[in-house]
C-alpha atoms as a PDB file:
ATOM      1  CA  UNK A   1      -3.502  87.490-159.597  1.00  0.00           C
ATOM      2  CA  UNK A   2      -4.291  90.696-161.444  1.00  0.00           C
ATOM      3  CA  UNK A   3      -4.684  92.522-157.539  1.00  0.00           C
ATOM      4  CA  UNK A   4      -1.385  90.956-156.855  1.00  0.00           C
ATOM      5  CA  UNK A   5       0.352  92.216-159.907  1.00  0.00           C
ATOM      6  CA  UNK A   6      -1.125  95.868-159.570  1.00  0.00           C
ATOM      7  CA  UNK A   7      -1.330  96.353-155.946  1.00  0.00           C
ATOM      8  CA  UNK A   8       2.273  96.379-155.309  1.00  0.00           C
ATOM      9  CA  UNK A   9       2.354 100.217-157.292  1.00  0.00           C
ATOM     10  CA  UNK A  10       0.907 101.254-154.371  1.00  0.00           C
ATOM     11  CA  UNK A  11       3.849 101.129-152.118  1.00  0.00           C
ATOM     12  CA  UNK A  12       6.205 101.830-155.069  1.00  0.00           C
ATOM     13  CA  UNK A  13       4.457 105.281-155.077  1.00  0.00           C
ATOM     14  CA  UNK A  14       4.812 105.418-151.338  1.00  0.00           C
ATOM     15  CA  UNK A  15       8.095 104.811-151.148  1.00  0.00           C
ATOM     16  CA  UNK A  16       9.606 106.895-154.632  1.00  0.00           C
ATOM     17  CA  UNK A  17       7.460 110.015-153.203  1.00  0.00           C
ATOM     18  CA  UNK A  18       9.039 109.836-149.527  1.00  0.00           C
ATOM     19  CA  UNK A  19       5.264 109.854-148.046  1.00  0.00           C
ATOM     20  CA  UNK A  20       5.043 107.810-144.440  1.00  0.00           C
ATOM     21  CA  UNK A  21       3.198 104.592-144.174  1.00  0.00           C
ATOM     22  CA  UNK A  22       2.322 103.115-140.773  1.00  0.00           C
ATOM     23  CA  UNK A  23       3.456 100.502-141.313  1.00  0.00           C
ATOM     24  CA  UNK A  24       6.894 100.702-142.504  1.00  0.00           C
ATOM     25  CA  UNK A  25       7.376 103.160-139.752  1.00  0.00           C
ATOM     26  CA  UNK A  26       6.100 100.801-136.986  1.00  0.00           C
ATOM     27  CA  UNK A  27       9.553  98.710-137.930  1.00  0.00           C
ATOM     28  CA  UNK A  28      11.692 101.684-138.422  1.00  0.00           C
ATOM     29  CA  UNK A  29      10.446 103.759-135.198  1.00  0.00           C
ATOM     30  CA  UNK A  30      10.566 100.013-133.055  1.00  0.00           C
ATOM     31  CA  UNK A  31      14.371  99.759-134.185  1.00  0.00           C
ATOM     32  CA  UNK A  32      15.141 103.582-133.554  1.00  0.00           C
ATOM     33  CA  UNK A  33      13.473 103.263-129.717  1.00  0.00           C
ATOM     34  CA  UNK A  34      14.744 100.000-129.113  1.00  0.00           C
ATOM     35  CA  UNK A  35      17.899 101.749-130.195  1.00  0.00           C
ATOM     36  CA  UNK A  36      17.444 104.650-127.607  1.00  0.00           C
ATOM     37  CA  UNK A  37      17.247 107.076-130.150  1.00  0.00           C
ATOM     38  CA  UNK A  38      13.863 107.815-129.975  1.00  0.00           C
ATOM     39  CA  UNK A  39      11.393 107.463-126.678  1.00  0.00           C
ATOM     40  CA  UNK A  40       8.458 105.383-125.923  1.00  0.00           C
ATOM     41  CA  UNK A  41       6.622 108.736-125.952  1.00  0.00           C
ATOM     42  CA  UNK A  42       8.381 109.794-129.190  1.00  0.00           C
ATOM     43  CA  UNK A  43       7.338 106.144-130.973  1.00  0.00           C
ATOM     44  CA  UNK A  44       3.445 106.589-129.961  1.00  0.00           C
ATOM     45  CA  UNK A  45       2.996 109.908-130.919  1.00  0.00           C
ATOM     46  CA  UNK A  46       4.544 109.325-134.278  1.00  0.00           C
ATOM     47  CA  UNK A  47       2.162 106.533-134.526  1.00  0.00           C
ATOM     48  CA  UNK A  48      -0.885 107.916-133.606  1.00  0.00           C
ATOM     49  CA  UNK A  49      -0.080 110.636-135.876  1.00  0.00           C
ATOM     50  CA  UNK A  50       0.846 107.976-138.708  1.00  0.00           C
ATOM     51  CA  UNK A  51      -2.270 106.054-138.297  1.00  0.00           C
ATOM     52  CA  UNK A  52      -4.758 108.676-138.227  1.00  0.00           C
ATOM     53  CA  UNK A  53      -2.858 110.189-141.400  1.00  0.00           C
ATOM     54  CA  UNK A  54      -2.640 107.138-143.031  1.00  0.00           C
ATOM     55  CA  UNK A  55      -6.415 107.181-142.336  1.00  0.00           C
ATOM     56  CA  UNK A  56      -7.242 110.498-143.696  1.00  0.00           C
ATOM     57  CA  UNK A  57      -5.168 109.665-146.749  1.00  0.00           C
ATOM     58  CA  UNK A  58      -7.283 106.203-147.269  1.00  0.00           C
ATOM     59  CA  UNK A  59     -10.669 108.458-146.931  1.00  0.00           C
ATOM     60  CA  UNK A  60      -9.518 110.863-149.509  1.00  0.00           C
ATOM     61  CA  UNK A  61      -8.173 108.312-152.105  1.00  0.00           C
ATOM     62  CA  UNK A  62     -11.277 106.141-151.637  1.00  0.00           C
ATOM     63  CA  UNK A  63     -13.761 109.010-151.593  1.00  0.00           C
ATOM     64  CA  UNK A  64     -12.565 111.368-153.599  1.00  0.00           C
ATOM     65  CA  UNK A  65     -10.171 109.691-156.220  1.00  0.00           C
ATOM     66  CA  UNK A  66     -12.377 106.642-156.630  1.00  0.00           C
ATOM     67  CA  UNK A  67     -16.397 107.040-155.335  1.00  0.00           C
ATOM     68  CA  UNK A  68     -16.801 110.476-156.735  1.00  0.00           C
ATOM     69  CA  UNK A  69     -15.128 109.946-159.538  1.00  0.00           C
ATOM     70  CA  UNK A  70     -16.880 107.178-160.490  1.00  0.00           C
ATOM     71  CA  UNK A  71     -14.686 104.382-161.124  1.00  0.00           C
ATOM     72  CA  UNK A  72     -16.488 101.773-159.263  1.00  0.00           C
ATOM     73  CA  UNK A  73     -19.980 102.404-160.267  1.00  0.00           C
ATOM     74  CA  UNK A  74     -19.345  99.742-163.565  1.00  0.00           C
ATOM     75  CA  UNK A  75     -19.019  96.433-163.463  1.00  0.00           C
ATOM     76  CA  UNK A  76     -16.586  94.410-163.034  1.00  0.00           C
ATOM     77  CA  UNK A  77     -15.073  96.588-160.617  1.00  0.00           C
ATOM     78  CA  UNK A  78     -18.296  96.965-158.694  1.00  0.00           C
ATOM     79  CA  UNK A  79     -18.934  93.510-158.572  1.00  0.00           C
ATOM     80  CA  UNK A  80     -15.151  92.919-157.565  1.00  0.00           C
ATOM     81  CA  UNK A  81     -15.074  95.293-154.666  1.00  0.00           C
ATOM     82  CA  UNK A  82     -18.232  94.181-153.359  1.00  0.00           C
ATOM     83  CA  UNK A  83     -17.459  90.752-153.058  1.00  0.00           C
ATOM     84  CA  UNK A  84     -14.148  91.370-151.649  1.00  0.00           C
ATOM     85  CA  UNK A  85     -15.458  93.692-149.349  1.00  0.00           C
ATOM     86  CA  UNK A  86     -18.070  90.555-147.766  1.00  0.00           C
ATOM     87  CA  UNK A  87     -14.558  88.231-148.125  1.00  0.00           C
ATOM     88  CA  UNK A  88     -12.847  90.315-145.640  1.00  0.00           C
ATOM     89  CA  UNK A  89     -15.944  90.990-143.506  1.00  0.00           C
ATOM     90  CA  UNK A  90     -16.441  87.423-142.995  1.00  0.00           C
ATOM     91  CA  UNK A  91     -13.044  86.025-142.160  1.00  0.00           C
ATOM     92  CA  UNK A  92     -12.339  85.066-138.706  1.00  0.00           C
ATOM     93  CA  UNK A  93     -10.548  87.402-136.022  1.00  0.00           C
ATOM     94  CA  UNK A  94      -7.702  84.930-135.438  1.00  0.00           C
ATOM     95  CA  UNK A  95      -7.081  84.218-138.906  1.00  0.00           C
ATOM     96  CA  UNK A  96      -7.073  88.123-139.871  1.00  0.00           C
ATOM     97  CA  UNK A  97      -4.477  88.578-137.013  1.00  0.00           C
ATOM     98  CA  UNK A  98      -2.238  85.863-138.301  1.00  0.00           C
ATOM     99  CA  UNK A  99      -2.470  87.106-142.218  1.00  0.00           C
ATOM    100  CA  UNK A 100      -1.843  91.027-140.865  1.00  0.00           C
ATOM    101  CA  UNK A 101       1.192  89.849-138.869  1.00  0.00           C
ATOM    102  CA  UNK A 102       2.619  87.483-142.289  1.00  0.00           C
ATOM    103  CA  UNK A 103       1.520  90.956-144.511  1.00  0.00           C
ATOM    104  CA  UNK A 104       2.756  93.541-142.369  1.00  0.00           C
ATOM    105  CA  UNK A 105       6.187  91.687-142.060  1.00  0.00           C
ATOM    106  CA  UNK A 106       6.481  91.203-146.128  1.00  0.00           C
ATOM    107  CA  UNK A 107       5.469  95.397-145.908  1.00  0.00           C
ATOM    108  CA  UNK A 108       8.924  95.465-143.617  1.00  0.00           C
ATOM    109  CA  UNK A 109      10.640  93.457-145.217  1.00  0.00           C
ATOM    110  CA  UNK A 110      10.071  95.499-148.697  1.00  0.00           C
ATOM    111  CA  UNK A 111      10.785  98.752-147.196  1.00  0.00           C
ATOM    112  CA  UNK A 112      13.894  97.065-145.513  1.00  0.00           C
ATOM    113  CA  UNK A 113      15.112  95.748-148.867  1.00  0.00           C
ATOM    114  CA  UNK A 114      14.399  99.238-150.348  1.00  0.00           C
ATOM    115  CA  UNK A 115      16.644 101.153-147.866  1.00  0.00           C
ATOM    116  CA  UNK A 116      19.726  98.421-148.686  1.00  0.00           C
ATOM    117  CA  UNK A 117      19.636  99.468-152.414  1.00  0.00           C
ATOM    118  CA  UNK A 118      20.529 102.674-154.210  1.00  0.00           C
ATOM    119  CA  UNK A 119      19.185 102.235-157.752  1.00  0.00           C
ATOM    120  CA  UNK A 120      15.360 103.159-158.481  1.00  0.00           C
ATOM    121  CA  UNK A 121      15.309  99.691-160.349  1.00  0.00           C
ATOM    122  CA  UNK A 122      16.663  97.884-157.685  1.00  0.00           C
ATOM    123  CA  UNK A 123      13.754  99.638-155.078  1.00  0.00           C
ATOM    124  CA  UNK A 124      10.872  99.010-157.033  1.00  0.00           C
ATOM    125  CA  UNK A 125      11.769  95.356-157.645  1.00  0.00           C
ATOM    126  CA  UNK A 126      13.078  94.984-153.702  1.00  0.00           C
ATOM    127  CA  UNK A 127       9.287  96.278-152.990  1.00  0.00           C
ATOM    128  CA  UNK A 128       7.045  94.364-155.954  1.00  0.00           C
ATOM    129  CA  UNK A 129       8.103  90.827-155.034  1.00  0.00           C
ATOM    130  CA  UNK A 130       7.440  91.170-151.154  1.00  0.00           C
ATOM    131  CA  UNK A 131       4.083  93.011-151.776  1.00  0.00           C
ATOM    132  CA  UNK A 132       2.984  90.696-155.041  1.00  0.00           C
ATOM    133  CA  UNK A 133       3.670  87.500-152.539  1.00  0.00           C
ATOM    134  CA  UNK A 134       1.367  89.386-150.134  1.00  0.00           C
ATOM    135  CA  UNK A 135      -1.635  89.829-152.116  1.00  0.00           C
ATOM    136  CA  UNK A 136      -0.828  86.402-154.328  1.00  0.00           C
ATOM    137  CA  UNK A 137      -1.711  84.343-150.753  1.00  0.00           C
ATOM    138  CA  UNK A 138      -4.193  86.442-149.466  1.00  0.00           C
ATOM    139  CA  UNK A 139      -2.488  88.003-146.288  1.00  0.00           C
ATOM    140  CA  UNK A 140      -3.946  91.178-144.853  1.00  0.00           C
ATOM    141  CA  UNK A 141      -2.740  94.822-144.263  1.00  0.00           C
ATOM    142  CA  UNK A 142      -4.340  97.306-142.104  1.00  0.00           C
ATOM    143  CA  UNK A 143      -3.865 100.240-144.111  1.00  0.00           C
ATOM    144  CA  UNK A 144      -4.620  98.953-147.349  1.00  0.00           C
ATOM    145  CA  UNK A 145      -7.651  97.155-145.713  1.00  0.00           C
ATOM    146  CA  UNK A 146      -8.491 100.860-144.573  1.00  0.00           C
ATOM    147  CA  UNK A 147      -8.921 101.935-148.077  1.00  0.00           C
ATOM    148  CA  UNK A 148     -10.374  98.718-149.653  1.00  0.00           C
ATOM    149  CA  UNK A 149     -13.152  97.927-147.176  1.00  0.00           C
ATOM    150  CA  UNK A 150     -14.235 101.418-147.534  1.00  0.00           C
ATOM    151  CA  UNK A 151     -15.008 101.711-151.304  1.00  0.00           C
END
């Protein structure tokens, strides 16, 4: 419960600093093509470019902000990111296909929330409850798994 109740800064971050997240864009860039405002070519170049950015981002938060720094090599943390590390290794495909769809849609569904309101209160609460329900049942999320699974 203490992931769940920290975890969800993440995003806040994301969101109150403008900076892109695959995933929130997948939903936004779907609409906007579906739309016709955007092309097919348009929506997979933006997400290539998203993913591999959101990529480079994960390597240089998990590398340089956490590894070298050296915020991991103490216990409990070690012992907590180890273990969750051979959690997610072992889970099966199907089931981390079902939790990714259930996580990415609570990601959408924050970042939807977050573009109906207009008051920084109302945003970060319109993104904690989505993202704390995420991480409360254990559903996955690609990006974040990107930067987890690599520490």
């Amino acid at each position: 419960m203490i992931q769940a109740t920290v975890f969800p800064v993440g995003l806040i971050l994301i969101i109150m600093t403008s900076v892109e997240l695959f995933t929130g864009n997948t939903m936004i860039l779907m609409i906007s093509t579906l739309d016709r405002k955007t092309t097919l070519l348009n929506l997979i170049i933006s997400w290539i470019v998203l993913y591999c950015g959101n990529f480079a981002g994960c390597l240089f938060c998990s590398g340089i902000l956490v590894y070298y720094v050296g915020i991991l090599s103490n216990d409990p943390y070690l012992s907590f990111t180890v273990q969750l590390a051979a959690v997610k290794g072992n889970i099966e495909w199907h089931q981390i296909f079902l939790r990714g769809i259930a996580g990415d849609w609570l990601i959408c569904l924050g970042i939807s929330l977050t573009i109906s309101t207009r008051e920084l209160h109302s945003k970060i609460i319109a993104i904690y409850l989505p993202i704390w329900f995420l991480i409360s049942v254990g559903y996955e999320h690609s990006i974040a798994n990107m930067f987890t699974v690599q520490m």
